[in-house]
PDB file of N, CA and C in Angstrom:
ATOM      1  N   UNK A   1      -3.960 -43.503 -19.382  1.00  0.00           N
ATOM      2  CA  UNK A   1      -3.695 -43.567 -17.953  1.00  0.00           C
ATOM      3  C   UNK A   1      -2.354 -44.256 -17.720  1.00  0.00           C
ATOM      4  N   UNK A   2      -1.627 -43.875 -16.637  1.00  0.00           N
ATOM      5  CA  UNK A   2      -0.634 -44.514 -16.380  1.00  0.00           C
ATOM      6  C   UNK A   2      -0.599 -46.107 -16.151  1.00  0.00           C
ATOM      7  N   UNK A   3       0.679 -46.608 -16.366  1.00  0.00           N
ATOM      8  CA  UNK A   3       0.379 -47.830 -16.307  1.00  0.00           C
ATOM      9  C   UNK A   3       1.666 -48.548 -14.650  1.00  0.00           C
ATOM     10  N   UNK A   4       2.328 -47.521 -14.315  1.00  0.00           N
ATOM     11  CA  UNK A   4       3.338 -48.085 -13.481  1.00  0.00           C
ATOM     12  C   UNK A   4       2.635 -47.224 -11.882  1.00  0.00           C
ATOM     13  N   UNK A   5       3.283 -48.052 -10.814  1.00  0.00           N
ATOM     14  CA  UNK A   5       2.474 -47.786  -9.561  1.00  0.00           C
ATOM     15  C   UNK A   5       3.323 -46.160  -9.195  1.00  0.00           C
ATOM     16  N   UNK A   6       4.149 -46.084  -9.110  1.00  0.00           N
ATOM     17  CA  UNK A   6       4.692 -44.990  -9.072  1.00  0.00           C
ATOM     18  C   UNK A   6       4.182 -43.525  -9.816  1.00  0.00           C
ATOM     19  N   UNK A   7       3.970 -44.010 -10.928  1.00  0.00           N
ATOM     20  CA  UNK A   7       3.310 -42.917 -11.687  1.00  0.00           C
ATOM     21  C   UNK A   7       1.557 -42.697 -11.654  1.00  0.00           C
ATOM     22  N   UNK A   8       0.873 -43.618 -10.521  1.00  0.00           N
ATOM     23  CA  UNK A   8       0.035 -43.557 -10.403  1.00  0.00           C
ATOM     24  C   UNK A   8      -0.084 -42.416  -9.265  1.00  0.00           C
ATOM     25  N   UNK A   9       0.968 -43.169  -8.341  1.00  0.00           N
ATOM     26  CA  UNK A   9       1.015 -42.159  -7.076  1.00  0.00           C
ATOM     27  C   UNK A   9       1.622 -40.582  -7.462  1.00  0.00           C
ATOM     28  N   UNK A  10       2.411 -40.598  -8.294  1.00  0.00           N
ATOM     29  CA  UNK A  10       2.481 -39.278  -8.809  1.00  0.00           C
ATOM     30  C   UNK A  10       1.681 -38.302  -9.614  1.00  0.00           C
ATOM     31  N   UNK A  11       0.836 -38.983  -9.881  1.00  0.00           N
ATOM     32  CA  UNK A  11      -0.158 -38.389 -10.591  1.00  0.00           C
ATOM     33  C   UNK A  11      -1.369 -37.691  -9.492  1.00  0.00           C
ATOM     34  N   UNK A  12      -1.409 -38.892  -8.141  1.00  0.00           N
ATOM     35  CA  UNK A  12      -2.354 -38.719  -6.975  1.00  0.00           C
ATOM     36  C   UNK A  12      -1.417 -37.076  -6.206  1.00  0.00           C
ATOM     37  N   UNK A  13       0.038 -37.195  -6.574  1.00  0.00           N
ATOM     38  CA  UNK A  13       0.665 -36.454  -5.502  1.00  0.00           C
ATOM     39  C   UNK A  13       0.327 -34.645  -6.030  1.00  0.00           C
ATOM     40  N   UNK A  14       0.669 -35.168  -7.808  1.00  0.00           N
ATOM     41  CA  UNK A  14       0.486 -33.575  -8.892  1.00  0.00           C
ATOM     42  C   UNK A  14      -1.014 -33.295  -8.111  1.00  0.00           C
ATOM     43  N   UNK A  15      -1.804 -33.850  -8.313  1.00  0.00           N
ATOM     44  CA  UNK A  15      -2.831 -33.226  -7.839  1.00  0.00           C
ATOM     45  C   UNK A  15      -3.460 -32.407  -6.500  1.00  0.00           C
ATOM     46  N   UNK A  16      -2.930 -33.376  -5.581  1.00  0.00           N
ATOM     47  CA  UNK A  16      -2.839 -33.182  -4.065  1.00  0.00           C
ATOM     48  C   UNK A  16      -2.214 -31.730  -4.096  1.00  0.00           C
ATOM     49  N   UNK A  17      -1.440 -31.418  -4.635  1.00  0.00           N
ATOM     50  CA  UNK A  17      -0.298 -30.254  -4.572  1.00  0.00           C
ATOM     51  C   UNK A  17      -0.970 -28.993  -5.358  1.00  0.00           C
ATOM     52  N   UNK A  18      -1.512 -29.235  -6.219  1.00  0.00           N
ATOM     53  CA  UNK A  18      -2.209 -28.281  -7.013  1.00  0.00           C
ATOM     54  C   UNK A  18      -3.418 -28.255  -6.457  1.00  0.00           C
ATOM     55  N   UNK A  19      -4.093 -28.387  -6.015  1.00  0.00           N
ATOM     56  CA  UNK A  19      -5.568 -27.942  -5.308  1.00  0.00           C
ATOM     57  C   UNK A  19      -4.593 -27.305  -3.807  1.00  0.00           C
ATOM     58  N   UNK A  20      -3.788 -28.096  -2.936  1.00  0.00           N
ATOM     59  CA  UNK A  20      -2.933 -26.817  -1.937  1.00  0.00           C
ATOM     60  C   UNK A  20      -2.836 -25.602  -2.618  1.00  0.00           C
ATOM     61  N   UNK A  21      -1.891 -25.686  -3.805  1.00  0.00           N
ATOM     62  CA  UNK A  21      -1.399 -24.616  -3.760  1.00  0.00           C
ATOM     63  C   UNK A  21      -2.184 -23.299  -4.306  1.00  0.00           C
ATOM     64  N   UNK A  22      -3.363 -24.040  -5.307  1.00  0.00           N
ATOM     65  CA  UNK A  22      -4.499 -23.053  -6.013  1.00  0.00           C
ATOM     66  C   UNK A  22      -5.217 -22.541  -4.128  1.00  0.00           C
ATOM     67  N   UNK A  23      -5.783 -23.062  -3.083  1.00  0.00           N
ATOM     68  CA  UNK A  23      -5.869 -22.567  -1.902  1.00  0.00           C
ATOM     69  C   UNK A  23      -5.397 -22.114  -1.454  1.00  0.00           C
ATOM     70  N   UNK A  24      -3.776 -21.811  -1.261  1.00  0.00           N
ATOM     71  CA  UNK A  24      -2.827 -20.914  -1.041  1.00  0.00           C
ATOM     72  C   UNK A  24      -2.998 -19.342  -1.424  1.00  0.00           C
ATOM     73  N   UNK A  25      -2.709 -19.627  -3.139  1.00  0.00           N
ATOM     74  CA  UNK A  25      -2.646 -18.359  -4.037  1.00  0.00           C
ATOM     75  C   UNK A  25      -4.084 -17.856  -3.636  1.00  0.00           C
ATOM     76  N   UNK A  26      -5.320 -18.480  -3.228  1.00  0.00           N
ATOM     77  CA  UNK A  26      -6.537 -17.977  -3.422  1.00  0.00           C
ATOM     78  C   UNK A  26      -6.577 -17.133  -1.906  1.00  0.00           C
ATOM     79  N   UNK A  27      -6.206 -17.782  -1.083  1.00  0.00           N
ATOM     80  CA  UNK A  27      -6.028 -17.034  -0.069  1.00  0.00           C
ATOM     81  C   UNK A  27      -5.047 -16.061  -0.082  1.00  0.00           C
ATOM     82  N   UNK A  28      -4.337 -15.446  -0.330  1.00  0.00           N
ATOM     83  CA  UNK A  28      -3.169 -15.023  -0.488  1.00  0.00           C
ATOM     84  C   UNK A  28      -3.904 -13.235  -1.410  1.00  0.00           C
ATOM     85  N   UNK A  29      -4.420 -13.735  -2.870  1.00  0.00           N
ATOM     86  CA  UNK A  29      -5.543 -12.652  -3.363  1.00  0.00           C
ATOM     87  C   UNK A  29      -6.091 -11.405  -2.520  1.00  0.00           C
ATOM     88  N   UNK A  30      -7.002 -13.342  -1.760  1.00  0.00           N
ATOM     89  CA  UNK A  30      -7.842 -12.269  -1.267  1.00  0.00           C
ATOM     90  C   UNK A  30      -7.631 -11.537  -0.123  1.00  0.00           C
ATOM     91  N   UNK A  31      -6.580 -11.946   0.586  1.00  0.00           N
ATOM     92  CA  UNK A  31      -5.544 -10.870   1.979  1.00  0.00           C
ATOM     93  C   UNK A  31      -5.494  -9.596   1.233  1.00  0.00           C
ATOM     94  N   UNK A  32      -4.553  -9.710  -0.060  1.00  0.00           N
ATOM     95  CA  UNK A  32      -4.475  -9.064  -0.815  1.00  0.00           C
ATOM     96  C   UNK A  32      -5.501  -7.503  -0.841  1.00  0.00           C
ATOM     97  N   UNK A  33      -6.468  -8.342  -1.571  1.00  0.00           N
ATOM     98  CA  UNK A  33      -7.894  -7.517  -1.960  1.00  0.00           C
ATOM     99  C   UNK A  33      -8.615  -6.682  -0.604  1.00  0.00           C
ATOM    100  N   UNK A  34      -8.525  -7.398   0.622  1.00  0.00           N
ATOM    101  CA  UNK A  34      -8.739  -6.942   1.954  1.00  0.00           C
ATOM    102  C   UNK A  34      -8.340  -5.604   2.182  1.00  0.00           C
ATOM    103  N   UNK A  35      -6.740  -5.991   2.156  1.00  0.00           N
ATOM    104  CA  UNK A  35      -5.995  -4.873   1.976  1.00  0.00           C
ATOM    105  C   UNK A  35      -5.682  -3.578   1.569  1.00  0.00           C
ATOM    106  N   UNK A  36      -5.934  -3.911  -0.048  1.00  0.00           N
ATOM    107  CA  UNK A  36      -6.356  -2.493  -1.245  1.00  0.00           C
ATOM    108  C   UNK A  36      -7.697  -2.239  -0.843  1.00  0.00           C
ATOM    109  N   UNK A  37      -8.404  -2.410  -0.047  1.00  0.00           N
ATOM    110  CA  UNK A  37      -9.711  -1.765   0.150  1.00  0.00           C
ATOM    111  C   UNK A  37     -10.138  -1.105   1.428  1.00  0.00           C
ATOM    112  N   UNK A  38      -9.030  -1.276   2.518  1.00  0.00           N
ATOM    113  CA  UNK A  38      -8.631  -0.976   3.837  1.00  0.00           C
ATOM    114  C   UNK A  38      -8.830   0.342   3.499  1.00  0.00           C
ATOM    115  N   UNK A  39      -9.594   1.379   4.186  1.00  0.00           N
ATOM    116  CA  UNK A  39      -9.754   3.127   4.415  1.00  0.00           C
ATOM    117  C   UNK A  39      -8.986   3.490   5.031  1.00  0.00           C
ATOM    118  N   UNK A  40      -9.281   2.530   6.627  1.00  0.00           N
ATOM    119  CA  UNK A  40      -8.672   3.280   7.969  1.00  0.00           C
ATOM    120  C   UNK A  40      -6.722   2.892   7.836  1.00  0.00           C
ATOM    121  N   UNK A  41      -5.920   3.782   8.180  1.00  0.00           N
ATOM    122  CA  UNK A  41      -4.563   3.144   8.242  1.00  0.00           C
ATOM    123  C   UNK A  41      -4.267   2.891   9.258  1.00  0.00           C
ATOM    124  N   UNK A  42      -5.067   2.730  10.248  1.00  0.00           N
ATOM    125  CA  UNK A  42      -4.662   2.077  11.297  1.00  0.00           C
ATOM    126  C   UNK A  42      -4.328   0.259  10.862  1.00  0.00           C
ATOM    127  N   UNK A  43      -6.077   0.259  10.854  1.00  0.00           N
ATOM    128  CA  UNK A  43      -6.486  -0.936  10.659  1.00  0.00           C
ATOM    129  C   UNK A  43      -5.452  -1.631   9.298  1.00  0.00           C
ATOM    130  N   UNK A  44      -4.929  -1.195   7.988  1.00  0.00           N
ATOM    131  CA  UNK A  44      -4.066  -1.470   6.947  1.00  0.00           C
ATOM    132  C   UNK A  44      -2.948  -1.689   7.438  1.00  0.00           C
ATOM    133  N   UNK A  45      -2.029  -0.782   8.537  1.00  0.00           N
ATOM    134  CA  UNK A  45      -1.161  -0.982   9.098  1.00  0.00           C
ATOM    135  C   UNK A  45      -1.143  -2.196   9.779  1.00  0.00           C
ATOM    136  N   UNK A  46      -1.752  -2.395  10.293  1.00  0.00           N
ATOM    137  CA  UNK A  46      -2.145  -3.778  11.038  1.00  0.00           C
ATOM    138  C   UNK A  46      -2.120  -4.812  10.143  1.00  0.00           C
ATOM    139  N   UNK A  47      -2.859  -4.945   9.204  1.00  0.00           N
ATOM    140  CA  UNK A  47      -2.916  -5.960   8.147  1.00  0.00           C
ATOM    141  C   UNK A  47      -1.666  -6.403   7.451  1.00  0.00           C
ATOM    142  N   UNK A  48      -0.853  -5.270   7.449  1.00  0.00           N
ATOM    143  CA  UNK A  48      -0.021  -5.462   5.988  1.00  0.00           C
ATOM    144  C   UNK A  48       1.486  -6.368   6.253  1.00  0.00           C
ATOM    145  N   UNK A  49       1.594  -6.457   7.827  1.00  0.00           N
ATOM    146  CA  UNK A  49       2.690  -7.603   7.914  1.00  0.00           C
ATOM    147  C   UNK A  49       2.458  -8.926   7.895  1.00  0.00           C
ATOM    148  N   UNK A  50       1.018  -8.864   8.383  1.00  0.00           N
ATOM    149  CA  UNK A  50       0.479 -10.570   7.989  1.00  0.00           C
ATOM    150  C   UNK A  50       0.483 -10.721   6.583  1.00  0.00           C
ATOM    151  N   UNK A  51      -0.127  -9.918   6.117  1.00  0.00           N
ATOM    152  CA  UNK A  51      -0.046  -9.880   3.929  1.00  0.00           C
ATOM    153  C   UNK A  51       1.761 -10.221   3.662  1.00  0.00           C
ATOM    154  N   UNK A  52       2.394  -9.847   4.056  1.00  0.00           N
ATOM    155  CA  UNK A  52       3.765  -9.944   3.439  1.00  0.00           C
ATOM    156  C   UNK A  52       3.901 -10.834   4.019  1.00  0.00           C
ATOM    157  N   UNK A  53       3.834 -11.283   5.220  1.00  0.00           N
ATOM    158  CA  UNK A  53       4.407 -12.659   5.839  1.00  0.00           C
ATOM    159  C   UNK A  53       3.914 -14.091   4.703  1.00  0.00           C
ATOM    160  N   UNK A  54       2.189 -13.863   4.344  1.00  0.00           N
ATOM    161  CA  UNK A  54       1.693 -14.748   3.659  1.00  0.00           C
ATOM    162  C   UNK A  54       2.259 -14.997   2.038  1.00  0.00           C
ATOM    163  N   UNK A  55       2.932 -13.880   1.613  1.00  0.00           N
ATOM    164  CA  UNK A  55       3.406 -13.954   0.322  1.00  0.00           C
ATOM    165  C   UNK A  55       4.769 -14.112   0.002  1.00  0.00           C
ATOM    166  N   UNK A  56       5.452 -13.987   1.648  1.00  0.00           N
ATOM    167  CA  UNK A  56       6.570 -14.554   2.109  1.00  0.00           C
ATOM    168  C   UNK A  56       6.936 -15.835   1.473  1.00  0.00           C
ATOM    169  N   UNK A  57       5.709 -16.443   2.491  1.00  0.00           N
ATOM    170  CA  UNK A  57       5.270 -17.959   2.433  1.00  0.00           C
ATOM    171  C   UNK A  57       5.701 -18.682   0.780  1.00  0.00           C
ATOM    172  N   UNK A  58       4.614 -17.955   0.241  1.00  0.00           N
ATOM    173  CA  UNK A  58       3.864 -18.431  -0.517  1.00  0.00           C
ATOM    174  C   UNK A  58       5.283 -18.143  -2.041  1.00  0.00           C
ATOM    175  N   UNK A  59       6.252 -17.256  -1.738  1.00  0.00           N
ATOM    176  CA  UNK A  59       7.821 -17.549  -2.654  1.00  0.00           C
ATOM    177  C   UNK A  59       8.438 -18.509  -1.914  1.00  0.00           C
ATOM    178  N   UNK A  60       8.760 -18.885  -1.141  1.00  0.00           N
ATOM    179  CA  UNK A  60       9.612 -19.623  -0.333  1.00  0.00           C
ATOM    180  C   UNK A  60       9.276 -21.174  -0.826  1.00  0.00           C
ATOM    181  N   UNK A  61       7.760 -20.946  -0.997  1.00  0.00           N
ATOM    182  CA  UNK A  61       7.134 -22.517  -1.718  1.00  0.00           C
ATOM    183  C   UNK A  61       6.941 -22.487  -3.081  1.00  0.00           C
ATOM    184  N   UNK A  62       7.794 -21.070  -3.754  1.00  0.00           N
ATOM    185  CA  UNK A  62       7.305 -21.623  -5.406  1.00  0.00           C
ATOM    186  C   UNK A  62       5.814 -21.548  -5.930  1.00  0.00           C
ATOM    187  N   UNK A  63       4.990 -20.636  -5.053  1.00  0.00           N
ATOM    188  CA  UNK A  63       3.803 -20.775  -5.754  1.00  0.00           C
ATOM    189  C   UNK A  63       3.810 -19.787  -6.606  1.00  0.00           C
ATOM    190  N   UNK A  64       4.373 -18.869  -6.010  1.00  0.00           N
ATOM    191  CA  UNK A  64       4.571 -17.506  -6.866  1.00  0.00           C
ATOM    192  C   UNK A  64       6.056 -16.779  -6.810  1.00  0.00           C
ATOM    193  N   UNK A  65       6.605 -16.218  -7.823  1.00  0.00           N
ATOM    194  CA  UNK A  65       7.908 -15.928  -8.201  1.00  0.00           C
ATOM    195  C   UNK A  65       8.225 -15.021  -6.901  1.00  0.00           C
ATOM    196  N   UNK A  66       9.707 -15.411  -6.372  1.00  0.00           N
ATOM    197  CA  UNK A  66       9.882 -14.311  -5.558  1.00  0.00           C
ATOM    198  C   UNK A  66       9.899 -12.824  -5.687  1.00  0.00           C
ATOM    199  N   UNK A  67      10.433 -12.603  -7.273  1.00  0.00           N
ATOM    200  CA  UNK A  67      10.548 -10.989  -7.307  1.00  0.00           C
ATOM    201  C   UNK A  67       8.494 -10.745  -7.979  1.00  0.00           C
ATOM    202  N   UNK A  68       8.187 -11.127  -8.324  1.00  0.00           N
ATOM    203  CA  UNK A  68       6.228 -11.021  -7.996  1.00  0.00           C
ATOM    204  C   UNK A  68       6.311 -10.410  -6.269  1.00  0.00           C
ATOM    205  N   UNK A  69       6.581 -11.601  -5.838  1.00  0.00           N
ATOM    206  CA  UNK A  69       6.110 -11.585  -4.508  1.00  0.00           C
ATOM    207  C   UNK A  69       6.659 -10.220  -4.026  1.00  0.00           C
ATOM    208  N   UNK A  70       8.175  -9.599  -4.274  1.00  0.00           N
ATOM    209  CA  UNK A  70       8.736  -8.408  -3.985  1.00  0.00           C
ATOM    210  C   UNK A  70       7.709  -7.264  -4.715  1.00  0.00           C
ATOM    211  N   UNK A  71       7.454  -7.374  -5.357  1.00  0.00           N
ATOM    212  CA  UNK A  71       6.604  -6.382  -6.514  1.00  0.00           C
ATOM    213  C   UNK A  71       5.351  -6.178  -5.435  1.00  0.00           C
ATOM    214  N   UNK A  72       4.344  -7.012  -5.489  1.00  0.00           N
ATOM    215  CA  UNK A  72       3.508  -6.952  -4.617  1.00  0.00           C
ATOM    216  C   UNK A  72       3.352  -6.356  -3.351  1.00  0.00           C
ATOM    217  N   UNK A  73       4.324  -7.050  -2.478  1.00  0.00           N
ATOM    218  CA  UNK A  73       4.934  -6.112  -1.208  1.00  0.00           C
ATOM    219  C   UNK A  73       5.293  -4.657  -1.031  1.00  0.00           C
ATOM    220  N   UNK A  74       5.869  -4.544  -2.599  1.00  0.00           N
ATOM    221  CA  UNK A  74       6.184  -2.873  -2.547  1.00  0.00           C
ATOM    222  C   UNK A  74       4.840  -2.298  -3.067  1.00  0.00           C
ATOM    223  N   UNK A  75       4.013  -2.623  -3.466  1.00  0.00           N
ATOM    224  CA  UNK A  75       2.979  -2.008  -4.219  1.00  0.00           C
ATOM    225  C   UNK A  75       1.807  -1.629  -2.870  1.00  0.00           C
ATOM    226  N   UNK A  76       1.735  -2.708  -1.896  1.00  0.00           N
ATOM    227  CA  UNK A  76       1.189  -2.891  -1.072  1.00  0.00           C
ATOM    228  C   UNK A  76       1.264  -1.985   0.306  1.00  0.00           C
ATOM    229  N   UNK A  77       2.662  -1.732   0.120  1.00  0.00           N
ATOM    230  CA  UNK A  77       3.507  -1.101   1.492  1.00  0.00           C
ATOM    231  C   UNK A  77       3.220   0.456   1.008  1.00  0.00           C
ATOM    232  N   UNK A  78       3.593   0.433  -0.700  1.00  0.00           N
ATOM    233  CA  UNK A  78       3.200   1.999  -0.745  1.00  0.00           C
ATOM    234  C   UNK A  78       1.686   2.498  -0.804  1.00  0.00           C
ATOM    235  N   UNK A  79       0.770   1.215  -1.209  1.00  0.00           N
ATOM    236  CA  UNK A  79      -1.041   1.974  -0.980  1.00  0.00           C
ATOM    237  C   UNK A  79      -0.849   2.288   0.409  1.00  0.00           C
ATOM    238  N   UNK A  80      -0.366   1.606   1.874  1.00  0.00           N
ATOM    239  CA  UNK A  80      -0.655   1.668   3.275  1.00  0.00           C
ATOM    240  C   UNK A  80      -0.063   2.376   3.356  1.00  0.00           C
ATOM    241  N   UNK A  81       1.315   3.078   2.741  1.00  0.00           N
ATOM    242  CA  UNK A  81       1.874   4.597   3.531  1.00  0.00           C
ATOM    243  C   UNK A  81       1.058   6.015   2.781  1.00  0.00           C
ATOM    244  N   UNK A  82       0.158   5.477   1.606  1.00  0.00           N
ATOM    245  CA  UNK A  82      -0.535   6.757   0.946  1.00  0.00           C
ATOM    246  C   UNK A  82      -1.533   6.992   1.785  1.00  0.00           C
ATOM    247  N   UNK A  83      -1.940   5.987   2.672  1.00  0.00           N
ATOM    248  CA  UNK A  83      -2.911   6.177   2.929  1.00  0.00           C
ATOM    249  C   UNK A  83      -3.451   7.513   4.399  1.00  0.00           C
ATOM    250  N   UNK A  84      -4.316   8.263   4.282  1.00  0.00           N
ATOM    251  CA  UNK A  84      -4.403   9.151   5.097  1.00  0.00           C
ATOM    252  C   UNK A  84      -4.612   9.049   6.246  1.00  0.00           C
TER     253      UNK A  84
END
């Protein structure tokens, strides 16, 4: 265990940050998963700027690589324009 006060609080902070950010990515999935399972394209259309806004987010903070996050978006944008 640490022995200096600083590295105590950093140890309190690593953690604090990693349970955010594992809630982030987990939310983020499952928008995701919502999404790829959307029938209607109305309703997908609707969905899919909040999905990119959230994975926006979620490069901007380093949880996940920005070009991921680009990958995703395009993968995402092209299931909602296949869709009938």
């Amino acid at each position: 265990m640490a022995n200096h006060k600083s590295a105590l609080k950093r140890i309190r902070q690593n953690e604090a940050r990693r349970l955010r950010n594992r809630y982030y990515h987990k939310t983020a999935r499952s928008a995701m998963k919502i999404l790829r399972n959307e029938e209607d394209k109305a309703a997908a259309t609707e969905q899919l700027p909040k999905v990119i806004s959230l994975l926006d987010k979620l490069a901007k903070k380093n949880i996940i690589h920005k070009n991921k996050a680009a990958n995703l978006k395009s993968k995402l944008t092209k299931h909602v324009n296949k869709l009938a």
